[in-house]
C-alpha atoms as a PDB file:
ATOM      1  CA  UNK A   1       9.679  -9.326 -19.650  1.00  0.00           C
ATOM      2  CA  UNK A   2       6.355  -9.998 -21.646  1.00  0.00           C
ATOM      3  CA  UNK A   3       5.592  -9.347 -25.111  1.00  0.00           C
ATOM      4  CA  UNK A   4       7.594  -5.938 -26.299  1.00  0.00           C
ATOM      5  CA  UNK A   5       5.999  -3.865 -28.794  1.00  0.00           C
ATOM      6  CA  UNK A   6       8.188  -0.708 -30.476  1.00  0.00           C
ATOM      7  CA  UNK A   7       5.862   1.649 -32.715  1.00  0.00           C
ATOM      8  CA  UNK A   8       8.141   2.650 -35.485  1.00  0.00           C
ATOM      9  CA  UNK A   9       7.864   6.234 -37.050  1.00  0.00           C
ATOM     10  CA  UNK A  10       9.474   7.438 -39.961  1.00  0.00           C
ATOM     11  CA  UNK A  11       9.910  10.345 -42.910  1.00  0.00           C
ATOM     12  CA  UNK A  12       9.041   8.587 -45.434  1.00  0.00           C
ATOM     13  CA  UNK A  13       9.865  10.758 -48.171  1.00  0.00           C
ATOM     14  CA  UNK A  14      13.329  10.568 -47.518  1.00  0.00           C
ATOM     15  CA  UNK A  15      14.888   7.203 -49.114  1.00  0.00           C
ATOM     16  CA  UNK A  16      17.453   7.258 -46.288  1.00  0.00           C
ATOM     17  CA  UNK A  17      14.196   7.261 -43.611  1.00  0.00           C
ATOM     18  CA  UNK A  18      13.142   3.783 -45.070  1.00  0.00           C
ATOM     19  CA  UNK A  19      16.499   2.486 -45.258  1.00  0.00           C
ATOM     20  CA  UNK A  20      16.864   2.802 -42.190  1.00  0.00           C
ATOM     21  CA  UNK A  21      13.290   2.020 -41.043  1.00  0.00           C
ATOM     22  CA  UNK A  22      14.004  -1.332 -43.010  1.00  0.00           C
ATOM     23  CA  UNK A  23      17.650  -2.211 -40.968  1.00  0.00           C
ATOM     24  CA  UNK A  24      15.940  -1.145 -37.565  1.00  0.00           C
ATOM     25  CA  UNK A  25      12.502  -3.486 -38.002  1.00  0.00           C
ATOM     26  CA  UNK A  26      14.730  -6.050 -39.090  1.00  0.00           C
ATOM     27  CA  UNK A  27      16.987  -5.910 -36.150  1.00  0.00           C
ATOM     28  CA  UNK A  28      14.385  -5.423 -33.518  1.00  0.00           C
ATOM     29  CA  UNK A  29      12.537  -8.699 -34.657  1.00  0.00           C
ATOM     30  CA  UNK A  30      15.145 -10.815 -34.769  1.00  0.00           C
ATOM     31  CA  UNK A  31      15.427 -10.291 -30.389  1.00  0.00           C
ATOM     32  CA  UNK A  32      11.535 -11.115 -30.829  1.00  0.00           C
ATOM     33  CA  UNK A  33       9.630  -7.144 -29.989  1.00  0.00           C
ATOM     34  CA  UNK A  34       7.334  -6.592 -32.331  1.00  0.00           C
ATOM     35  CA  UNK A  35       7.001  -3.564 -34.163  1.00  0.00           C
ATOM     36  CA  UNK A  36       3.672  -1.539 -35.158  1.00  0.00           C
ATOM     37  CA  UNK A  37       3.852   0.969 -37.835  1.00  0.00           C
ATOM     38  CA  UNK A  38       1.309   3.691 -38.891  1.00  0.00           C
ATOM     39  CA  UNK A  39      -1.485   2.968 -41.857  1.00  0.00           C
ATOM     40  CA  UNK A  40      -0.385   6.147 -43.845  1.00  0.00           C
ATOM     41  CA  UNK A  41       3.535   5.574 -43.705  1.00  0.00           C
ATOM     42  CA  UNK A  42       3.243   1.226 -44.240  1.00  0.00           C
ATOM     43  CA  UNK A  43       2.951   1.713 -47.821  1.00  0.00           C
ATOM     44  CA  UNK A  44       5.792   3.526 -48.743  1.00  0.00           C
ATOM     45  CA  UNK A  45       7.920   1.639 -45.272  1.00  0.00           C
ATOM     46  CA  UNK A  46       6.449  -1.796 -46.505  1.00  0.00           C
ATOM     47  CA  UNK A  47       7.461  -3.676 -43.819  1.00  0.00           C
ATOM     48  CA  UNK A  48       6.910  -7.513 -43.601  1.00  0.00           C
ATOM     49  CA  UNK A  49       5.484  -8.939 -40.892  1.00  0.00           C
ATOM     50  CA  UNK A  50       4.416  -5.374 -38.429  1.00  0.00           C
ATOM     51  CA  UNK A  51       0.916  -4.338 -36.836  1.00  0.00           C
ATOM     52  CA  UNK A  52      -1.012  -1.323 -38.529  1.00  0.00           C
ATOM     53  CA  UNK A  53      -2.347   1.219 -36.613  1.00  0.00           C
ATOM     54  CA  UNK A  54      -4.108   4.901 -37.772  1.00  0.00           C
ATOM     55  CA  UNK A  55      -2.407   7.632 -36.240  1.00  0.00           C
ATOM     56  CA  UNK A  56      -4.728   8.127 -33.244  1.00  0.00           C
ATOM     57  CA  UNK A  57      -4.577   9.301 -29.526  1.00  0.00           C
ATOM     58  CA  UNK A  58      -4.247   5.002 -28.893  1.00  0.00           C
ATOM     59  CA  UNK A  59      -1.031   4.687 -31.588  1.00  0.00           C
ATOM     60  CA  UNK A  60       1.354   3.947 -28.841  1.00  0.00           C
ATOM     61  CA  UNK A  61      -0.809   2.216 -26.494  1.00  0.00           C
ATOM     62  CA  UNK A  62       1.172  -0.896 -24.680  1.00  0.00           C
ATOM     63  CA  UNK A  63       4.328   0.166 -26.784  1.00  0.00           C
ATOM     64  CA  UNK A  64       7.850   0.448 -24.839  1.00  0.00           C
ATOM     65  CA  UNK A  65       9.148   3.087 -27.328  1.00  0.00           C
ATOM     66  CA  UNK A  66       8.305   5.172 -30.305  1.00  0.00           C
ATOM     67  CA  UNK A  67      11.438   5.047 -32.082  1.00  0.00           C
ATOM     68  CA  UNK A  68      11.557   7.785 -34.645  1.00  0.00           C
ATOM     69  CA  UNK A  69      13.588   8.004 -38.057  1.00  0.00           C
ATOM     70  CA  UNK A  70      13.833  11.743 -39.445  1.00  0.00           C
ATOM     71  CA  UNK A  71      14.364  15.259 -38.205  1.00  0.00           C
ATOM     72  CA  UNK A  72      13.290  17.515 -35.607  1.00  0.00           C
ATOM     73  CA  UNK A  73       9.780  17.635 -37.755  1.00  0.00           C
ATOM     74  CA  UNK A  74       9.228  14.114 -37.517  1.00  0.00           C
ATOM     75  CA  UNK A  75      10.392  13.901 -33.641  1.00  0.00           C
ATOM     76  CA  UNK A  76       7.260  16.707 -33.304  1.00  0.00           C
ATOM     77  CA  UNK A  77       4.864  14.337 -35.070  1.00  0.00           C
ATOM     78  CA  UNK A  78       6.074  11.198 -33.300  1.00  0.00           C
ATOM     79  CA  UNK A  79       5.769  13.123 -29.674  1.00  0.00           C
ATOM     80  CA  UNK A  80       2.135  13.981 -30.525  1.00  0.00           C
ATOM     81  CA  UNK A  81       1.918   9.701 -30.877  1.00  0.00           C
ATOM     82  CA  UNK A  82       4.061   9.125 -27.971  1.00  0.00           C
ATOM     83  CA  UNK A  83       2.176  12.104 -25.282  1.00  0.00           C
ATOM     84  CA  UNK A  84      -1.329  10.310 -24.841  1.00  0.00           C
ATOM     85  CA  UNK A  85       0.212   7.104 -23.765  1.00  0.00           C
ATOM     86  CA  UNK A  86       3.271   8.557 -22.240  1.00  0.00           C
ATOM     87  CA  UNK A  87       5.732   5.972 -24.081  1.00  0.00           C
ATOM     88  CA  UNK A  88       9.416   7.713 -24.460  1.00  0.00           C
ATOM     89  CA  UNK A  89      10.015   9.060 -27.703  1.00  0.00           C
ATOM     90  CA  UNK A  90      13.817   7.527 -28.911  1.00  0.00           C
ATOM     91  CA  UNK A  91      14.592   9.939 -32.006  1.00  0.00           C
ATOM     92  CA  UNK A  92      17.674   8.638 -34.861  1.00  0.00           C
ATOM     93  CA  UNK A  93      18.212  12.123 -36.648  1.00  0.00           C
ATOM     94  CA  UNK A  94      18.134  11.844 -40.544  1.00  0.00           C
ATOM     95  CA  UNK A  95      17.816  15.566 -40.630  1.00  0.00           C
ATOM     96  CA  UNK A  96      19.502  18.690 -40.212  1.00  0.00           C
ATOM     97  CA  UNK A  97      20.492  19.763 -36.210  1.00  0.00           C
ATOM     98  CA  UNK A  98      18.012  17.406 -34.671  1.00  0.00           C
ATOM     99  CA  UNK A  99      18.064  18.572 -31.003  1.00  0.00           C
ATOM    100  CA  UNK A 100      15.223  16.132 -30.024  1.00  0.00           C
ATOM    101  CA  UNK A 101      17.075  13.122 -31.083  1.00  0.00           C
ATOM    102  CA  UNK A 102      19.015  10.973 -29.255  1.00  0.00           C
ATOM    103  CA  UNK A 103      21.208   9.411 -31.698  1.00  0.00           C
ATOM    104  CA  UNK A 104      22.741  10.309 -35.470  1.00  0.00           C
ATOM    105  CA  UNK A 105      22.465   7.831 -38.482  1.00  0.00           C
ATOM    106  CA  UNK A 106      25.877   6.914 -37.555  1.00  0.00           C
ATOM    107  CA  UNK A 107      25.168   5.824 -33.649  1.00  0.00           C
ATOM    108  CA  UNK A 108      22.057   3.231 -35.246  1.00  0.00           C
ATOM    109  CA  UNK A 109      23.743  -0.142 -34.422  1.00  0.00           C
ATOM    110  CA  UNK A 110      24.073   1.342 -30.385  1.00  0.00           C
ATOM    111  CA  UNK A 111      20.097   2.376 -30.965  1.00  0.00           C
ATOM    112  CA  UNK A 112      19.121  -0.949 -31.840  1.00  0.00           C
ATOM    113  CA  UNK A 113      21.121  -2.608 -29.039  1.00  0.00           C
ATOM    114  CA  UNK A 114      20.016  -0.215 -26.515  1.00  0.00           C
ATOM    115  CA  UNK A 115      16.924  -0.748 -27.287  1.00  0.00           C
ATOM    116  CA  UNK A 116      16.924  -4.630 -27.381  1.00  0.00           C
ATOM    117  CA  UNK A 117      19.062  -4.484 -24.077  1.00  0.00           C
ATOM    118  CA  UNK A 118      16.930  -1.243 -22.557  1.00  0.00           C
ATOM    119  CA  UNK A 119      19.949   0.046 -22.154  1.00  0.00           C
ATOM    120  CA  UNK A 120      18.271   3.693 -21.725  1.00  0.00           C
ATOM    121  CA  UNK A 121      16.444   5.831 -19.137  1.00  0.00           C
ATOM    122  CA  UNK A 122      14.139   8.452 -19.781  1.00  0.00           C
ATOM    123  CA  UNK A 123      13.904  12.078 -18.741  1.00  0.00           C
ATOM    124  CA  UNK A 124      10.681  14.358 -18.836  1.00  0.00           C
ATOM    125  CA  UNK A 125      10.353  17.261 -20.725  1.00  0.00           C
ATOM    126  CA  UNK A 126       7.635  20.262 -19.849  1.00  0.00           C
ATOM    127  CA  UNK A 127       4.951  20.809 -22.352  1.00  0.00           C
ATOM    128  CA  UNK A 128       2.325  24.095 -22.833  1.00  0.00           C
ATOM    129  CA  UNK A 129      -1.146  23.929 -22.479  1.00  0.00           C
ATOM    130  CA  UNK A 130      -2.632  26.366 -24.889  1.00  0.00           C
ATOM    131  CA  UNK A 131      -5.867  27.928 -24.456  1.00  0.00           C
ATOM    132  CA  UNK A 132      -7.822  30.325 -27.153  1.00  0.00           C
ATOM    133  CA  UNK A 133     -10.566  32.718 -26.419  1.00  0.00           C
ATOM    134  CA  UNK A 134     -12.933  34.688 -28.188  1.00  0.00           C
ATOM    135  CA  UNK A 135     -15.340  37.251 -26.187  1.00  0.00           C
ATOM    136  CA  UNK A 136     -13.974  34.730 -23.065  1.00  0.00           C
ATOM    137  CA  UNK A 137     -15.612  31.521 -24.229  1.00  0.00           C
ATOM    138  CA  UNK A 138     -13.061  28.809 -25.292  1.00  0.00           C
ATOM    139  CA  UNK A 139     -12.708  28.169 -28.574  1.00  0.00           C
ATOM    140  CA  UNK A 140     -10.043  25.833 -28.642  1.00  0.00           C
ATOM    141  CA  UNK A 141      -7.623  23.803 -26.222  1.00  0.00           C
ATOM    142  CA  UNK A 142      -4.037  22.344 -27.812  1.00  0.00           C
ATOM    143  CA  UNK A 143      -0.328  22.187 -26.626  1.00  0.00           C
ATOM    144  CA  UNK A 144       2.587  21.990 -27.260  1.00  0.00           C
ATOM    145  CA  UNK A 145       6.357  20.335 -26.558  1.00  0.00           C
ATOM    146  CA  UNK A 146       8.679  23.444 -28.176  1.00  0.00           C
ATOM    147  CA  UNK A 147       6.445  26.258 -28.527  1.00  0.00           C
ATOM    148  CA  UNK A 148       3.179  28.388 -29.692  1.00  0.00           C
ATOM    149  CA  UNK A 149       3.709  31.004 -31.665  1.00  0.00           C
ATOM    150  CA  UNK A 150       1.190  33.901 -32.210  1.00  0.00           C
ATOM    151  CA  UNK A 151       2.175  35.507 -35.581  1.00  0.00           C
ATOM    152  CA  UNK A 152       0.712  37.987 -38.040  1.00  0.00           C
ATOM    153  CA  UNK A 153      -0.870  36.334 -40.646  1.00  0.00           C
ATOM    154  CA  UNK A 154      -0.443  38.838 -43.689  1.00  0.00           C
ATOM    155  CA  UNK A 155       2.854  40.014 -44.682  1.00  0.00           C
ATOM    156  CA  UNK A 156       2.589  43.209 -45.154  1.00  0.00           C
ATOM    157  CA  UNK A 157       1.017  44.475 -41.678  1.00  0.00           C
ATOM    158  CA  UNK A 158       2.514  44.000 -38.276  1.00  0.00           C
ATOM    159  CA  UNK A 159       0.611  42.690 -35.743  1.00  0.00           C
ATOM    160  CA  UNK A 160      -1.047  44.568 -32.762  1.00  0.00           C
ATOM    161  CA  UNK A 161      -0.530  42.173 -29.642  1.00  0.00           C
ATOM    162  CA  UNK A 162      -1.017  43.125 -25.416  1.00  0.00           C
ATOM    163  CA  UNK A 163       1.444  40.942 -23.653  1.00  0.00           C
ATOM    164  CA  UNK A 164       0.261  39.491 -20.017  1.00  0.00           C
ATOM    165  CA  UNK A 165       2.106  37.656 -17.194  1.00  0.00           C
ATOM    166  CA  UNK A 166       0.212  36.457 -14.405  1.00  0.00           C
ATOM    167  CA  UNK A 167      -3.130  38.109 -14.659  1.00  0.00           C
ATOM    168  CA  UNK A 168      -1.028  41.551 -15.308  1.00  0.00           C
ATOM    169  CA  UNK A 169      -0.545  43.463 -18.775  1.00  0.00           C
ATOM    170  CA  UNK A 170       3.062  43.762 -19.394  1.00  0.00           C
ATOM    171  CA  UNK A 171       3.229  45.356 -22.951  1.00  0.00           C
ATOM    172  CA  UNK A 172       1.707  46.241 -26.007  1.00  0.00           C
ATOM    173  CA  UNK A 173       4.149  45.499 -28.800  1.00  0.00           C
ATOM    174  CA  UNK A 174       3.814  46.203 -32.832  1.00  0.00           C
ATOM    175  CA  UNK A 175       5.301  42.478 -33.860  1.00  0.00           C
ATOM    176  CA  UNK A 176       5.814  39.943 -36.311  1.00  0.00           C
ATOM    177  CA  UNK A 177       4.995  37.771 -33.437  1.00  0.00           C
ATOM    178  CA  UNK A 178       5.366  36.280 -30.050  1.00  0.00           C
ATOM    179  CA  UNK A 179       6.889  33.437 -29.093  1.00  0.00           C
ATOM    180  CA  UNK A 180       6.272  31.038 -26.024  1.00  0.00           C
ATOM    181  CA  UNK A 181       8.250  28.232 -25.433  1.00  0.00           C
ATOM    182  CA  UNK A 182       9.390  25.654 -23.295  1.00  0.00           C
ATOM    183  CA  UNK A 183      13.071  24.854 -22.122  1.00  0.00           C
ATOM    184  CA  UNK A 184      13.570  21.989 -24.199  1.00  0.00           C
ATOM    185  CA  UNK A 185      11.920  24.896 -27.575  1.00  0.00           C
ATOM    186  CA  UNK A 186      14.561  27.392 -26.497  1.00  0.00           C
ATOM    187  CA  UNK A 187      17.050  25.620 -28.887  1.00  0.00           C
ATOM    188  CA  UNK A 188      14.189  25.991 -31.914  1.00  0.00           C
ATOM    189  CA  UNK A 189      11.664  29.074 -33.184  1.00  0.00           C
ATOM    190  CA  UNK A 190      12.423  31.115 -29.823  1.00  0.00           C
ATOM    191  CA  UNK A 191      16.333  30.906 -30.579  1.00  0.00           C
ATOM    192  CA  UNK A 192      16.085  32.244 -33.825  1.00  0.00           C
ATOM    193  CA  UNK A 193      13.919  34.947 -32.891  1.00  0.00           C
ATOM    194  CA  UNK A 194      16.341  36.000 -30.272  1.00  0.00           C
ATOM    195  CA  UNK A 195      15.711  33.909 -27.593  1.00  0.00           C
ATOM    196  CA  UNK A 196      18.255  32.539 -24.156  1.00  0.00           C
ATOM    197  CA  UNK A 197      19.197  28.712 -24.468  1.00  0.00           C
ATOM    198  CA  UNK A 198      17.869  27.024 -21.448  1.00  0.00           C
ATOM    199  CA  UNK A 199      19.232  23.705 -20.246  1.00  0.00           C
ATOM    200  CA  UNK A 200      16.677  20.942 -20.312  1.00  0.00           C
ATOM    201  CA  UNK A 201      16.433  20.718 -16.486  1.00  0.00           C
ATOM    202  CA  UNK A 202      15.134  24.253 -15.778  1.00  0.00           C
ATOM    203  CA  UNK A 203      11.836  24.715 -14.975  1.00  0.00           C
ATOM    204  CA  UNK A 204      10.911  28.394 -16.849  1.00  0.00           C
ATOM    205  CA  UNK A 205       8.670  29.202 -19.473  1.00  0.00           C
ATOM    206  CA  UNK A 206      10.075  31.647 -22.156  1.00  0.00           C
ATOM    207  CA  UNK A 207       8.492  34.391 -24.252  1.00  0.00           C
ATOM    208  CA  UNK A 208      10.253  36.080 -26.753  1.00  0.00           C
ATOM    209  CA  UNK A 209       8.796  39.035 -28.950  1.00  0.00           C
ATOM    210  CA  UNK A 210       9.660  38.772 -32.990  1.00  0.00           C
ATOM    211  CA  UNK A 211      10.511  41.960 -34.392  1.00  0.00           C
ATOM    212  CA  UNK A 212       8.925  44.177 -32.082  1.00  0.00           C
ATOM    213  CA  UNK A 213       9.044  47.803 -32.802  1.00  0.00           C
ATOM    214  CA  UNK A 214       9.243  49.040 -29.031  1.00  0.00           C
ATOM    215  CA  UNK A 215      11.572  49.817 -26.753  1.00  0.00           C
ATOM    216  CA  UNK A 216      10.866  47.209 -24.592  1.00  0.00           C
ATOM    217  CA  UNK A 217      11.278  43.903 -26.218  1.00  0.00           C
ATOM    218  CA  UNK A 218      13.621  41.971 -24.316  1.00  0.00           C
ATOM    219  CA  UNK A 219      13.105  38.021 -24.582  1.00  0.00           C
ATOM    220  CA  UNK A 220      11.910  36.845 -20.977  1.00  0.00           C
ATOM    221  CA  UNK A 221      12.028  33.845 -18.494  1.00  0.00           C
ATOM    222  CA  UNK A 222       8.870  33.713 -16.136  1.00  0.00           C
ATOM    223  CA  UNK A 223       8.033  30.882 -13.383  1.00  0.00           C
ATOM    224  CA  UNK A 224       7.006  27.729 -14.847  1.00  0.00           C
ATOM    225  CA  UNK A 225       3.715  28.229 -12.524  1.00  0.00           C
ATOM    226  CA  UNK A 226       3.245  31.767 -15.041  1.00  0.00           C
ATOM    227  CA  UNK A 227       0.397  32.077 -17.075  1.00  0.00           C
ATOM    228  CA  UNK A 228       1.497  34.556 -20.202  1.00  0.00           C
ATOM    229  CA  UNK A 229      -1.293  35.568 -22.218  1.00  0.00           C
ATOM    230  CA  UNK A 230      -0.998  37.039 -25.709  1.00  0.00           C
ATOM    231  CA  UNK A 231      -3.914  39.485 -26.952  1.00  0.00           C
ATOM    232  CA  UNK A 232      -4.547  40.394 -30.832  1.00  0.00           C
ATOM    233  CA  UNK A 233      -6.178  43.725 -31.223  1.00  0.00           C
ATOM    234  CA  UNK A 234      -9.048  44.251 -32.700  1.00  0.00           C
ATOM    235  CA  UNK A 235      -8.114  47.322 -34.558  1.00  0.00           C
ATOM    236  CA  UNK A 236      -5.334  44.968 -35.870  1.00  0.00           C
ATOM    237  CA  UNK A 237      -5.277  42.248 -38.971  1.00  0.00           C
ATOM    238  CA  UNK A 238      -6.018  38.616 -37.841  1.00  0.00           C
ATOM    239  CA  UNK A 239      -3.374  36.866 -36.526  1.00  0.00           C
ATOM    240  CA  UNK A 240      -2.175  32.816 -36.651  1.00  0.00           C
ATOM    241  CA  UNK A 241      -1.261  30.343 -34.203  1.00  0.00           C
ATOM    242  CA  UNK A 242       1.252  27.899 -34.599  1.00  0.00           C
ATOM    243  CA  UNK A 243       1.867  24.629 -31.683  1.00  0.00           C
ATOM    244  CA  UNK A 244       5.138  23.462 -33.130  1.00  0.00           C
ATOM    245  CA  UNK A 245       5.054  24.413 -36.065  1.00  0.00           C
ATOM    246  CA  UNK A 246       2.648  21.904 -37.158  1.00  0.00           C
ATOM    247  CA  UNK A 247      -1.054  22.868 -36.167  1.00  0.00           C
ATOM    248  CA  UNK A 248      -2.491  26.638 -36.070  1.00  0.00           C
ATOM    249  CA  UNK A 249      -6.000  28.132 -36.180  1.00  0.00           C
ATOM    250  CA  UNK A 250      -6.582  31.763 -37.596  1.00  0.00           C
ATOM    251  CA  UNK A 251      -6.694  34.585 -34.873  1.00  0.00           C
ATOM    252  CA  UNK A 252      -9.335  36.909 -35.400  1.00  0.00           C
ATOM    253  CA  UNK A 253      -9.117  40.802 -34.198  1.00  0.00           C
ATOM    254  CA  UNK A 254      -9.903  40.308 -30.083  1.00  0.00           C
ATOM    255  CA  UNK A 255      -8.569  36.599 -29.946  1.00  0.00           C
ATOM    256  CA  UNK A 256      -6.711  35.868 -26.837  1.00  0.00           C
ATOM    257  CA  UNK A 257      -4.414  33.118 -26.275  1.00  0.00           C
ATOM    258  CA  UNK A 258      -3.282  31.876 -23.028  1.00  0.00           C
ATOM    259  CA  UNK A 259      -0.021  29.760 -22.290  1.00  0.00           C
ATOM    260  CA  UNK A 260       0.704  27.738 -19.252  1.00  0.00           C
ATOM    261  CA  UNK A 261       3.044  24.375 -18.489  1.00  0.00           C
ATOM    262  CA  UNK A 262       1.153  21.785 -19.907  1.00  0.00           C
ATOM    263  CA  UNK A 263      -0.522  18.737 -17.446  1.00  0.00           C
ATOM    264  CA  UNK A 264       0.960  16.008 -19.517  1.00  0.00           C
ATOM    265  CA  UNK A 265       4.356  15.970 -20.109  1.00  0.00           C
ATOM    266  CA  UNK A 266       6.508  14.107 -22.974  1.00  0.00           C
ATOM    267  CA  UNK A 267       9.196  11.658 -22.062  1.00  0.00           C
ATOM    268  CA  UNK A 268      12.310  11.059 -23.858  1.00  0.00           C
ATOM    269  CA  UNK A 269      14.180   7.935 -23.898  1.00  0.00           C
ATOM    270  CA  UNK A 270      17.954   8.425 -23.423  1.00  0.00           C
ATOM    271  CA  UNK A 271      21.064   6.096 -24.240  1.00  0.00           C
ATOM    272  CA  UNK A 272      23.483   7.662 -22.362  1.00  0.00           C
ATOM    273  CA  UNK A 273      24.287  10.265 -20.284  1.00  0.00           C
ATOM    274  CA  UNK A 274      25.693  13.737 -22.262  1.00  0.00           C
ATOM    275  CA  UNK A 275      26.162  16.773 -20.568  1.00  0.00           C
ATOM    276  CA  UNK A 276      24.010  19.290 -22.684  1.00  0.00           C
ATOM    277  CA  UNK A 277      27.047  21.728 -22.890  1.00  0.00           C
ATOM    278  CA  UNK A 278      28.467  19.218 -25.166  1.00  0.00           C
ATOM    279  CA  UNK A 279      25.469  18.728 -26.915  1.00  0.00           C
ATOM    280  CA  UNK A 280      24.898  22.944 -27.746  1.00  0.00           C
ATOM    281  CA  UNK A 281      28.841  22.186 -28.787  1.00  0.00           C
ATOM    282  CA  UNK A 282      28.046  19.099 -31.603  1.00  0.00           C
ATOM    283  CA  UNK A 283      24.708  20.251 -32.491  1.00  0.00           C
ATOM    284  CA  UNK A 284      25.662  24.324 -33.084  1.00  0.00           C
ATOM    285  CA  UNK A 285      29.273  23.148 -34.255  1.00  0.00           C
ATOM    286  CA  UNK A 286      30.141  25.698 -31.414  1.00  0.00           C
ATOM    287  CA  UNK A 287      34.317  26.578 -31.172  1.00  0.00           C
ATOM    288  CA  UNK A 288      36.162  25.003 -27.969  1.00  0.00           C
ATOM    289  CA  UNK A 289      39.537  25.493 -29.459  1.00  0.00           C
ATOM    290  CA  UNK A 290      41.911  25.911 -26.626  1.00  0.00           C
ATOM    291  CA  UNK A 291      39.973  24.843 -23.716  1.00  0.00           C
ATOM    292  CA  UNK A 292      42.385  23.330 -21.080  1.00  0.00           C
ATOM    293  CA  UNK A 293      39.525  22.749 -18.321  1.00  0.00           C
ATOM    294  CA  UNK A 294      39.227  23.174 -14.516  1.00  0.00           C
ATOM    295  CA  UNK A 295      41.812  20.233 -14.721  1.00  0.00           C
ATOM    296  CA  UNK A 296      44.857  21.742 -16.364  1.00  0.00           C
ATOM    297  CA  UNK A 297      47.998  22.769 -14.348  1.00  0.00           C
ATOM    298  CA  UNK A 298      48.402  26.449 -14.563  1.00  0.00           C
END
């Protein structure tokens, strides 16, 4: 089997986070795979015996997994580790709904031992490519696994946006924003602004408008070979952009961004097979009261 390496990423600010970081290192060394943690969260983790790495494009590098302690935030942070190298990203959820984990705090004895046993396959997940322009150069090139987000970026003005799909101007809209997001986003940003839940295994990209005043502001599902576009308008404030939440660059009057599925994809390591009906049900605390199934005598 070789040498086994697991890079370890956790939210450190939470006391539960390094409880459990602690438990999980501890485990994992004892069946001999050595763990790597990250020079910014080693003080706080202060793990005995692990490799340091910065958090660089090379943090997974030769590592199985990158098993990650926290919520969905943290997952976002570990996937940017995990995406260069394209090691499976194995998320314990310490947070809130946690729709990119695999496991809950409860489940972290089967993490451990699937992960000692690699008991666990791994599914791939779509990403964006995002592209800004300004007067058509390229000004910047990011991505992202849930979604980018083109918002206003003062309160107290909307933002004046031209919508395109394939080359082809669909609408203008006066908007808080527009969202565009993958499949596995649909459950995040684009569902509270309105958006369809998509199961993981569709291949669609979504764009949702956010408070549009118009009276044609439907969310919508294009081809996952579509190429939206999003323009701000110059007679309109500057706008933001937000990749997951966690990066964004200021959008100046005439900035175009362009959206397409992303080259590199991120992997996710799974422990066992759950139909994602019943995961919408756990995660959303949805009511099945009275189901008798396809099953039941009549």
């Amino acid at each position: 089997m070789g040498d086994r390496t697991v890079l370890l990423v956790a939210h450190t600010g939470r006391a539960a986070a390094r409880r459990t970081a602690h438990l999980v290192a501890e485990r994992l060394a004892e069946a001999g795979i050595g763990i790597r943690v990250l020079t910014a969260e080693q003080p706080d983790l202060k793990l005995p015996g692990v490799d340091v790495v910065d958090a660089s494009a090379a943090a997974a590098d030769g590592c199985e997994l990158v098993v990650v302690l926290g919520g969905d935030g943290t997952l976002l942070r570990g996937a940017e580790l995990a995406r260069p190298s394209g090691t499976p990203l194995l998320g314990v959820n310490l947070g809130h709904v946690g729709f990119l984990a695999e496991a809950e705090r409860e489940d972290l004895s089967e993490v451990v031992d699937g992960v000692v046993g690699q008991h666990y396959t791994v599914e791939e997940r779509m990403t964006l490519d995002v592209i800004v322009r300004r007067n058509g150069e390229i000004v910047s090139n990011t991505w992202a696994l849930n979604e980018a987000s083109v918002e206003k970026a003062a309160r107290e003005r909307m933002l004046e946006v031209v919508v395109e799909i394939d080359g082809r101007p669909l609408s203008r809209w006066g908007c808080d924003g527009v969202v565009c997001a993958t499949p596995t986003g649909s459950t995040a940003y684009a569902f509270s602004a309105g958006g369809p839940v998509v199961w993981p295994e569709v291949d669609a990209l979504l764009l949702v408008p956010i408070s549009a005043h118009a009276l044609f502001a439907r969310p919508l599902v294009a081809a996952p070979t579509s190429v939206m576009a999003v323009e701000v308008l110059r007679e309109t404030p500057q706008g933001v952009l937000w990749c997951d939440g966690r990066r964004s660059e200021l959008l100046p009057p005439g900035a175009r961004v362009e959206v397409r599925r992303g080259l590199v994809p991120v992997y996710l390591a799974r422990l066992r097979y759950a139909p994602f009906t019943d995961r919408l049900v756990a995660k959303f605390s949805l009511p099945v009261d009275g189901w008798r199934g396809a099953r039941s005598s009549y």
